[in-house]
C-alpha atoms as a PDB file:
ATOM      1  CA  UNK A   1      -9.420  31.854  15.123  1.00  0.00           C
ATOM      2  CA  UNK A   2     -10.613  28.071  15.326  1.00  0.00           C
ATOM      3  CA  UNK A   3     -11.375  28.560  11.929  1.00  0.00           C
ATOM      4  CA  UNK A   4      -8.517  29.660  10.629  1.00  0.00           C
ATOM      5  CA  UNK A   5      -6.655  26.404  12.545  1.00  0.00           C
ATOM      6  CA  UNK A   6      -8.912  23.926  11.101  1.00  0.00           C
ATOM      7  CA  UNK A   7      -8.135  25.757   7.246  1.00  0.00           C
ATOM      8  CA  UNK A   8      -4.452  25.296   7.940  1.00  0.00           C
ATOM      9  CA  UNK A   9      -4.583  22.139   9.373  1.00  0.00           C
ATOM     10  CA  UNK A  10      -6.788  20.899   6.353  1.00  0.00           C
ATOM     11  CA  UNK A  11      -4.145  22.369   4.027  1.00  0.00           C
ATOM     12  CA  UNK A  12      -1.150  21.043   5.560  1.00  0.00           C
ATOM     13  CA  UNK A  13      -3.085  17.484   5.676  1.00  0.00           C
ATOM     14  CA  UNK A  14      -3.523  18.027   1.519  1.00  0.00           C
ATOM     15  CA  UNK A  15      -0.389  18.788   1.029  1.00  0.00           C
ATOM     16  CA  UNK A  16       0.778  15.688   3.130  1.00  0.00           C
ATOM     17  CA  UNK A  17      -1.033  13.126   1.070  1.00  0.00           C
ATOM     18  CA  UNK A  18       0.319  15.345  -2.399  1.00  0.00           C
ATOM     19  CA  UNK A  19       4.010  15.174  -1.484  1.00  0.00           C
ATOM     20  CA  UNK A  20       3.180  11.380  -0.721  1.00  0.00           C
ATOM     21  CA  UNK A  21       1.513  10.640  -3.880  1.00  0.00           C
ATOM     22  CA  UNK A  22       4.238  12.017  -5.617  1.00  0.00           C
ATOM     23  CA  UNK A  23       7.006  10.265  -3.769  1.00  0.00           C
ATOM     24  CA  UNK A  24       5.223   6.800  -4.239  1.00  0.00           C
ATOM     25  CA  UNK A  25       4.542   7.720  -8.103  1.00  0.00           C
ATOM     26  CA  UNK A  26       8.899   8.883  -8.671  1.00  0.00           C
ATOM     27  CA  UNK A  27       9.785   5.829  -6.572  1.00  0.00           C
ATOM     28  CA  UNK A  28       6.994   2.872  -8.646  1.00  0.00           C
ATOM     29  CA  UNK A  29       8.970   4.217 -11.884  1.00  0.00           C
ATOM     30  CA  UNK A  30      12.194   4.339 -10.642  1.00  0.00           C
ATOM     31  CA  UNK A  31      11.704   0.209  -9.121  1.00  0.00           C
ATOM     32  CA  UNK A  32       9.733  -0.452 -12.036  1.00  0.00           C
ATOM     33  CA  UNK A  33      12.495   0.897 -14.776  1.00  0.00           C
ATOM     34  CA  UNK A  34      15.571  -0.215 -12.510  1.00  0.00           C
ATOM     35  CA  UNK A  35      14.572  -2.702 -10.178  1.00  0.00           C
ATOM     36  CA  UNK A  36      14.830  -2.652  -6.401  1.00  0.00           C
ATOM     37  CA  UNK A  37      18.847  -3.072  -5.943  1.00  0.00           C
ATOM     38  CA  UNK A  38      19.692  -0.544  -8.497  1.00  0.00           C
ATOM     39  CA  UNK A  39      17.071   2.116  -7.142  1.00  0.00           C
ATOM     40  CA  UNK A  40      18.746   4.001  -4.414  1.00  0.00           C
ATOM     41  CA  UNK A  41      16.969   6.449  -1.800  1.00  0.00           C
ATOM     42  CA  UNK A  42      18.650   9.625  -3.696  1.00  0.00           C
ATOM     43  CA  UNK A  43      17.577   8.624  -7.340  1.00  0.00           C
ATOM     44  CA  UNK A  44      14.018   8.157  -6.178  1.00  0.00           C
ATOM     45  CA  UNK A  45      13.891  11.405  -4.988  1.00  0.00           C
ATOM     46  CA  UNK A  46      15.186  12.367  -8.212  1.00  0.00           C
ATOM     47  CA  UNK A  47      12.489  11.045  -9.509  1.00  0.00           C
ATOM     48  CA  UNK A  48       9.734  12.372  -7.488  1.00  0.00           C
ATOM     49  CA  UNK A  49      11.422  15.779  -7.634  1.00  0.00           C
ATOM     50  CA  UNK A  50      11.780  15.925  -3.594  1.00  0.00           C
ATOM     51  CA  UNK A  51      15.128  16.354  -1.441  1.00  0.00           C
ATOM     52  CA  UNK A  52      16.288  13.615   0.174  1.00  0.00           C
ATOM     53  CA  UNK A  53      15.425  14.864   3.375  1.00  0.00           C
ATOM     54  CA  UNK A  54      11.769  15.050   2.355  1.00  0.00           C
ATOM     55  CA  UNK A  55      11.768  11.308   1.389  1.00  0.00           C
ATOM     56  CA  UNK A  56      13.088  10.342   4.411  1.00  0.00           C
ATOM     57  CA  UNK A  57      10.362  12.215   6.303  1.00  0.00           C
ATOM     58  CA  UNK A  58       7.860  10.619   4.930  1.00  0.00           C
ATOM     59  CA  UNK A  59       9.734   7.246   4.599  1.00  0.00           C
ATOM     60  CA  UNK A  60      12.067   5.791   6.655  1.00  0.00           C
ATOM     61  CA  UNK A  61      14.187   3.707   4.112  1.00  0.00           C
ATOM     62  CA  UNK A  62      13.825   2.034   0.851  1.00  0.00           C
ATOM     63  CA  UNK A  63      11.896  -0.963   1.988  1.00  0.00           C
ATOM     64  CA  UNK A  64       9.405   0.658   3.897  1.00  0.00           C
ATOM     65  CA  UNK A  65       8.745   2.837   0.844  1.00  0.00           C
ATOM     66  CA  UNK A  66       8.659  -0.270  -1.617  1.00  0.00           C
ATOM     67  CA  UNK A  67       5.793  -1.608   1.050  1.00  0.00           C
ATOM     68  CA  UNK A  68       3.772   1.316   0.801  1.00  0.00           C
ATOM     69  CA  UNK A  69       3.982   0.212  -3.505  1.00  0.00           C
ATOM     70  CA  UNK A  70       3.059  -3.247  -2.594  1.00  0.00           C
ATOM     71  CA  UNK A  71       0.301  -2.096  -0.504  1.00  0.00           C
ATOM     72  CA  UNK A  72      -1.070   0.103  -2.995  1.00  0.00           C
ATOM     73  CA  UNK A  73      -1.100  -2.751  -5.903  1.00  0.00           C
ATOM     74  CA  UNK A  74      -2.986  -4.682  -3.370  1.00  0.00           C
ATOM     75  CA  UNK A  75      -5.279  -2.346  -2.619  1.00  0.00           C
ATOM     76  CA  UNK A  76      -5.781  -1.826  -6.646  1.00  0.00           C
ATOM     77  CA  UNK A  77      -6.439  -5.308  -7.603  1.00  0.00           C
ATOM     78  CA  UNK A  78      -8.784  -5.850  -4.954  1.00  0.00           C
ATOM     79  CA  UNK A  79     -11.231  -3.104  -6.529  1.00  0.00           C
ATOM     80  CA  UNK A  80     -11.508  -5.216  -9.699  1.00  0.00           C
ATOM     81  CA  UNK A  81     -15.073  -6.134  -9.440  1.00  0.00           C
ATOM     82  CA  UNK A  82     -15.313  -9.656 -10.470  1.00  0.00           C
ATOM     83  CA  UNK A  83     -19.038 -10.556 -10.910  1.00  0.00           C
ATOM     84  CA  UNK A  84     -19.337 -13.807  -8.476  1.00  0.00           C
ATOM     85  CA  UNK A  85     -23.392 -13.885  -8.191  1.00  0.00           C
ATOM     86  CA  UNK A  86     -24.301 -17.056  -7.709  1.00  0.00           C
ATOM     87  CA  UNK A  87     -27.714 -16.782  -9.599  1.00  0.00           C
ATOM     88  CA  UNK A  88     -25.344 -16.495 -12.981  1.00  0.00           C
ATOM     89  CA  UNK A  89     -24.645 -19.279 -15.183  1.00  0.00           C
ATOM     90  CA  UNK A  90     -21.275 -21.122 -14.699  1.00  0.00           C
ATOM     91  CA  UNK A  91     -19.885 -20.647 -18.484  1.00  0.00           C
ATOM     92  CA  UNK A  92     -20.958 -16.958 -18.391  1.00  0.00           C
ATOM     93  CA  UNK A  93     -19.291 -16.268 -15.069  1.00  0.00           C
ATOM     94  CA  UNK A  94     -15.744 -17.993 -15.891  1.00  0.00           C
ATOM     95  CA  UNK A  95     -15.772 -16.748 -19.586  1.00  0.00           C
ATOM     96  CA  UNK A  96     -16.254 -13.155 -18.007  1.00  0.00           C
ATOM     97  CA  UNK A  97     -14.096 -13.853 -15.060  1.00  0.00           C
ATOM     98  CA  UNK A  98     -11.252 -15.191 -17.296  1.00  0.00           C
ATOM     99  CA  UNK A  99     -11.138 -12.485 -19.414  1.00  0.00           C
ATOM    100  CA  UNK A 100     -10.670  -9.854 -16.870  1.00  0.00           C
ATOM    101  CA  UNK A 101      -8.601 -11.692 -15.047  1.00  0.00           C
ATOM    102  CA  UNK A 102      -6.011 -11.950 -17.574  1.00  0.00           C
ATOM    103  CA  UNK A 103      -6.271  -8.583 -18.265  1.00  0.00           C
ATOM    104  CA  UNK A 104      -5.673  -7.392 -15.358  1.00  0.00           C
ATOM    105  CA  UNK A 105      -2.773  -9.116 -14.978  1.00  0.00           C
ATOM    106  CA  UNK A 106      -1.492  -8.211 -18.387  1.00  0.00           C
ATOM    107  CA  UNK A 107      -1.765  -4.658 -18.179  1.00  0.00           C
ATOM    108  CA  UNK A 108       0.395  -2.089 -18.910  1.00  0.00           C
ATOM    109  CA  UNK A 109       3.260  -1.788 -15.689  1.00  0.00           C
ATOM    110  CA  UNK A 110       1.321  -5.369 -14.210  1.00  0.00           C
ATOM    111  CA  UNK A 111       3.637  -7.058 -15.603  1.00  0.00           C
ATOM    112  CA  UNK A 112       6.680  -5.393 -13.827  1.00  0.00           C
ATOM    113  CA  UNK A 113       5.077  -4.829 -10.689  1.00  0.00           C
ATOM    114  CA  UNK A 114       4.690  -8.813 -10.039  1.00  0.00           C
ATOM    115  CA  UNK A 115       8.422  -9.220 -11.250  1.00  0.00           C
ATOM    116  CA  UNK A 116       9.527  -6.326  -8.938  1.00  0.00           C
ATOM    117  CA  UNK A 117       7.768  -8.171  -6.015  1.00  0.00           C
ATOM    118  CA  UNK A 118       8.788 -12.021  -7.261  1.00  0.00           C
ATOM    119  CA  UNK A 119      12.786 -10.504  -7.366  1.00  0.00           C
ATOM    120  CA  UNK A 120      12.376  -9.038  -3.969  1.00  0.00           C
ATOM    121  CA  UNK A 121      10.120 -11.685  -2.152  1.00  0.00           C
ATOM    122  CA  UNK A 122      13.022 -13.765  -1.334  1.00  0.00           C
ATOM    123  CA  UNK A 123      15.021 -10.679   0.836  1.00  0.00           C
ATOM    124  CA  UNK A 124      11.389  -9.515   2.059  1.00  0.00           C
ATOM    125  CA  UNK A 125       8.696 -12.772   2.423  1.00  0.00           C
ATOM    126  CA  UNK A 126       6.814 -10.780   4.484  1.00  0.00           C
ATOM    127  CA  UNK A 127       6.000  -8.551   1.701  1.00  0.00           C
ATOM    128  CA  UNK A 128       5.673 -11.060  -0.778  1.00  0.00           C
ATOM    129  CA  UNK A 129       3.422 -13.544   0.906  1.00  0.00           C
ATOM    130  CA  UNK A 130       1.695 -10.633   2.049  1.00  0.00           C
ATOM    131  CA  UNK A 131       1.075  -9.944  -1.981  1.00  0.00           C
ATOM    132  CA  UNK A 132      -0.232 -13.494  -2.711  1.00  0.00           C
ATOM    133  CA  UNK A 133      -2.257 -13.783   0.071  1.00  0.00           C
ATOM    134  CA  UNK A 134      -4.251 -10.546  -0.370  1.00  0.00           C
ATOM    135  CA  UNK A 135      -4.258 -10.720  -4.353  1.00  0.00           C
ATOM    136  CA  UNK A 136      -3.894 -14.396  -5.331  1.00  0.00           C
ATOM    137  CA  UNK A 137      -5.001 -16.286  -2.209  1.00  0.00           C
ATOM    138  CA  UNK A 138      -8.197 -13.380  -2.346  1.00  0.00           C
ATOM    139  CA  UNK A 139      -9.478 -13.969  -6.044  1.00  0.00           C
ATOM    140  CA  UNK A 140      -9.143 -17.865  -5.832  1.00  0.00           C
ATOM    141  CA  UNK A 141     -11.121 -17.706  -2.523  1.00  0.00           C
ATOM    142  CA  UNK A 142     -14.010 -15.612  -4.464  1.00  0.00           C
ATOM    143  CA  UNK A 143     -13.873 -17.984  -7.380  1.00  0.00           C
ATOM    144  CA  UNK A 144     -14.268 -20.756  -5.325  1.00  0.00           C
ATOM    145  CA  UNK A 145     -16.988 -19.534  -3.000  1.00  0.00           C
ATOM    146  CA  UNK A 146     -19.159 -18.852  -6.400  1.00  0.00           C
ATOM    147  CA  UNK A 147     -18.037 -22.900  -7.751  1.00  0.00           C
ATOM    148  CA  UNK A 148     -19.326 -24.158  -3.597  1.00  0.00           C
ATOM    149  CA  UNK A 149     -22.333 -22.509  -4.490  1.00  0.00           C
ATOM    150  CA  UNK A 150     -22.884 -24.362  -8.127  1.00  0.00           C
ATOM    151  CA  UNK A 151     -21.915 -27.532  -6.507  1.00  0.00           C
ATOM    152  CA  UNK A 152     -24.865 -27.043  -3.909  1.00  0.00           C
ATOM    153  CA  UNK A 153     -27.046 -26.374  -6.726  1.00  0.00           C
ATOM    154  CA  UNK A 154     -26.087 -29.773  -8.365  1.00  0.00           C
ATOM    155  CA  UNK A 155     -24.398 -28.019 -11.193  1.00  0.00           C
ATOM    156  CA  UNK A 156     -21.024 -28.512 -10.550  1.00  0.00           C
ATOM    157  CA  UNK A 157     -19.325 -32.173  -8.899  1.00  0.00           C
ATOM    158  CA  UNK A 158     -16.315 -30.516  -7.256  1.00  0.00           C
ATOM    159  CA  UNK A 159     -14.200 -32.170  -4.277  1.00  0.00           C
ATOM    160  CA  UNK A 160     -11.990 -29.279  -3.319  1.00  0.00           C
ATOM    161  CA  UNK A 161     -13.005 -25.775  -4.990  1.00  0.00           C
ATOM    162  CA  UNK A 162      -9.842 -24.135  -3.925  1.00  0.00           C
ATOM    163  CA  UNK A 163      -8.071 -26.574  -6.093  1.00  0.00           C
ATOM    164  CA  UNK A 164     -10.848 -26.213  -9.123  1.00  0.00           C
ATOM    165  CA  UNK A 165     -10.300 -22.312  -8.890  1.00  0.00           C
ATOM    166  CA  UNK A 166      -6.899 -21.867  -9.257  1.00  0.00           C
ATOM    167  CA  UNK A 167      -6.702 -24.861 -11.873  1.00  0.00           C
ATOM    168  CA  UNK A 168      -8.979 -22.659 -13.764  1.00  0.00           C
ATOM    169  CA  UNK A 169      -7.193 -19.210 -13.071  1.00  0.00           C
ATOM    170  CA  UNK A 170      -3.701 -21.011 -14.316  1.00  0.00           C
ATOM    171  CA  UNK A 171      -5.619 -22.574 -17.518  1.00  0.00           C
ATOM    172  CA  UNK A 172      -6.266 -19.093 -18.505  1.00  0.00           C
ATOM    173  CA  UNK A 173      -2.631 -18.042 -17.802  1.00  0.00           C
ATOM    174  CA  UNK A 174      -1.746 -20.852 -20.424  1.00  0.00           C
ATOM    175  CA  UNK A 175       0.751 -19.302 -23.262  1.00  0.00           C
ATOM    176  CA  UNK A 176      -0.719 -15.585 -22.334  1.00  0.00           C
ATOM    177  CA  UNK A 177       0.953 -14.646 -18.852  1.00  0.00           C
ATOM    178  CA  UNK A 178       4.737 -16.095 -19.027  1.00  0.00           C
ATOM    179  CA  UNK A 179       5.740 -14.922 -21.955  1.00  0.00           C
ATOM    180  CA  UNK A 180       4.433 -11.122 -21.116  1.00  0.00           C
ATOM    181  CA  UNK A 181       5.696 -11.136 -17.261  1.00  0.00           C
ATOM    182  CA  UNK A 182       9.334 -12.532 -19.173  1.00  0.00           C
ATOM    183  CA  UNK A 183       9.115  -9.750 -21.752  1.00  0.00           C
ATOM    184  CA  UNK A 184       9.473 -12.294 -24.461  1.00  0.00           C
ATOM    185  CA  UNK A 185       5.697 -11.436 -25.672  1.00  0.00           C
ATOM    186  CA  UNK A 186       3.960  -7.957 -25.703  1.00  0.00           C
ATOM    187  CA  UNK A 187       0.437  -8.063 -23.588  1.00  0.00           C
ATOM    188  CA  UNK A 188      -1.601 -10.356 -25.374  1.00  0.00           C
ATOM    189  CA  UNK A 189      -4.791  -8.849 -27.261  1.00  0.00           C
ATOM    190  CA  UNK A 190      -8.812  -9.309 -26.103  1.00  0.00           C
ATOM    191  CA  UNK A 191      -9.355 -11.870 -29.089  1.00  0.00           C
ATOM    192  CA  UNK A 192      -5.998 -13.801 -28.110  1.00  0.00           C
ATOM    193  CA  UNK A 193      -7.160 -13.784 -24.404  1.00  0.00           C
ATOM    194  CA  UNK A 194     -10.643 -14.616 -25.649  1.00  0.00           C
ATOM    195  CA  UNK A 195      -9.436 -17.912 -27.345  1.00  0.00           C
ATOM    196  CA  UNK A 196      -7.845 -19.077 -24.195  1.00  0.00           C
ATOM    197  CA  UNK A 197      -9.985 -18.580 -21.417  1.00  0.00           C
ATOM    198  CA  UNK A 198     -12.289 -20.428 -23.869  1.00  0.00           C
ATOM    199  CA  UNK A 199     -10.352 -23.644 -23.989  1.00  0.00           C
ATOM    200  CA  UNK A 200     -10.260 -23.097 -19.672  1.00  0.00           C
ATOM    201  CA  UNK A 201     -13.620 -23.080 -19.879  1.00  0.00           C
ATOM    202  CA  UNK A 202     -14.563 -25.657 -22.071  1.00  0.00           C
ATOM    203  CA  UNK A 203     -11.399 -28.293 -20.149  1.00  0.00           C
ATOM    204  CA  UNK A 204     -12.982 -26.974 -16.849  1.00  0.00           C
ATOM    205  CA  UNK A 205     -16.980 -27.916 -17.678  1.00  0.00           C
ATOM    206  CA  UNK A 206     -15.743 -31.282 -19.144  1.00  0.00           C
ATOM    207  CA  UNK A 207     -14.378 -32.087 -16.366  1.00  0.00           C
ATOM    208  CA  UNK A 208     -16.736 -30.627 -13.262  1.00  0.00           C
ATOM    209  CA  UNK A 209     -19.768 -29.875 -14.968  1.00  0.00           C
ATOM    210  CA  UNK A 210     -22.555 -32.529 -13.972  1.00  0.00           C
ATOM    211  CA  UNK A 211     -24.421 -34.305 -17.381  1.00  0.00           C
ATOM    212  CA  UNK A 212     -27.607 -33.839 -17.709  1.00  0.00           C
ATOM    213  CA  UNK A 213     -29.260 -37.299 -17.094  1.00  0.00           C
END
C-alpha cells in the first residue's frame, strides 16, 4: 500500500511541474507577442490550453506569473558558462567573452524578454532590479573578478574593475544590441559580432593593458 502512495504521489508531483511548464510556456508567448498590459489572465490560458481556474491554481494573478518568467530568464542566463580562468590570456578571454555575450543577448525571443521586463520595471522595480542585479550586476561582477586577477599579475593597470567591465560589456553592445532590442535591425550575425567585440578589445587593451618595458 505505501507503495502504491509514493507512485501516486510521484505522478501527481509530474504532472504538477507539466501543467506548470505549460502555463509558463502559453503565458512567455502571449507577454512576449502582446506585451504585459494587453495579456490578460484568460488569453494566457488560452494560450497554454488550461481553464482559467487551473491558472489561477497554480498562479495567483498576472504578476506573480510574469515573476515566475523573470525568474526563469534569470535562472537561464546564469548557466551561460563564461570561461573566467584566470590562467587565460586577457585578449583570448574578452574576445571569447564578447562574443557570447552578445549572443546571448541577441538571441532569438532575448530581445523581447529584456523589453517585456524594461516596459514593466517601472510598475514592478522589484522585479526589474531583481533582473539586473542577478543577470547584469552578476556577469560584470565575474568579468571583473577575472580583470582583479590580471591586474595582480601586472598585466592589467585598472583603478576600478567594475567600471572596466561594464565599459567593456557596453563597447561590445556598440551598433549590435539597440538596434535588435528596437526591432529596427534583425540579430546581428557571428562575423558582424566578431568585428565589434574586436574593436572592444583592441580600445580596452590600449587603454588598461600595461606596455611591455
Amino acid at each position: 500500500m505505501a507503495a502504491s502512495t509514493r507512485a501516486t504521489l510521484s505522478l501527481v508531483g509530474d504532472e504538477d511541474s507539466s501543467k506548470r511548464r505549460q502555463i509558463l510556456d502559453g503565458a512567455r508567448k502571449l507577454f512576449l507577442d502582446l506585451g504585459f498590459d494587453a495579456a490578460s489572465m484568460g488569453e494566457i490560458a488560452r494560450a497554454a490550453g488550461v481553464s482559467k481556474g487551473t491558472l489561477y491554481v497554480y498562479f495567483a494573478d498576472k504578476n506573480r506569473l510574469f515573476e515566475a518568467i523573470v525568474e526563469e530568464e534569470v535562472l537561464d542566463q546564469q548557466k551561460v558558462a563564461f570561461n573566467f580562468d584566470p590562467g587565460r590570456d586577457v585578449a583570448t578571454t574578452l574576445r571569447e567573452f564578447g562574443q557570447a555575450y552578445i549572443e546571448l543577448l541577441c538571441r532569438p525571443g532575448g530581445g523581447s524578454a529584456i523589453r517585456t521586463v524594461m516596459a514593466i520595471a517601472e510598475r514592478m522595480p522589484e522585479v526589474g532590479g531583481r533582473f539586473y542585479e542577478n543577470v547584469v550586476v552578476h556577469t560584470i561582477e565575474r568579468l571583473a573578478a577575472y580583470l582583479q586577477a590580471h591586474v595582480a599579475a601586472g598585466d592589467l593597470a585598472i583603478e576600478d574593475c567594475k567600471l572596466a567591465a561594464s565599459q567593456f560589456m557596453m563597447s561590445c553592445q556598440a551598433s549590435l544590441f539597440l538596434p535588435f532590442v528596437f526591432q529596427a535591425s534583425p540579430a546581428p550575425s557571428a562575423a558582424r559580432i566578431a568585428r565589434v567585440v574586436e574593436s572592444a578589445t583592441r580600445m580596452f587593451l590600449a587603454a588598461y593593458r600595461i606596455k611591455p618595458a
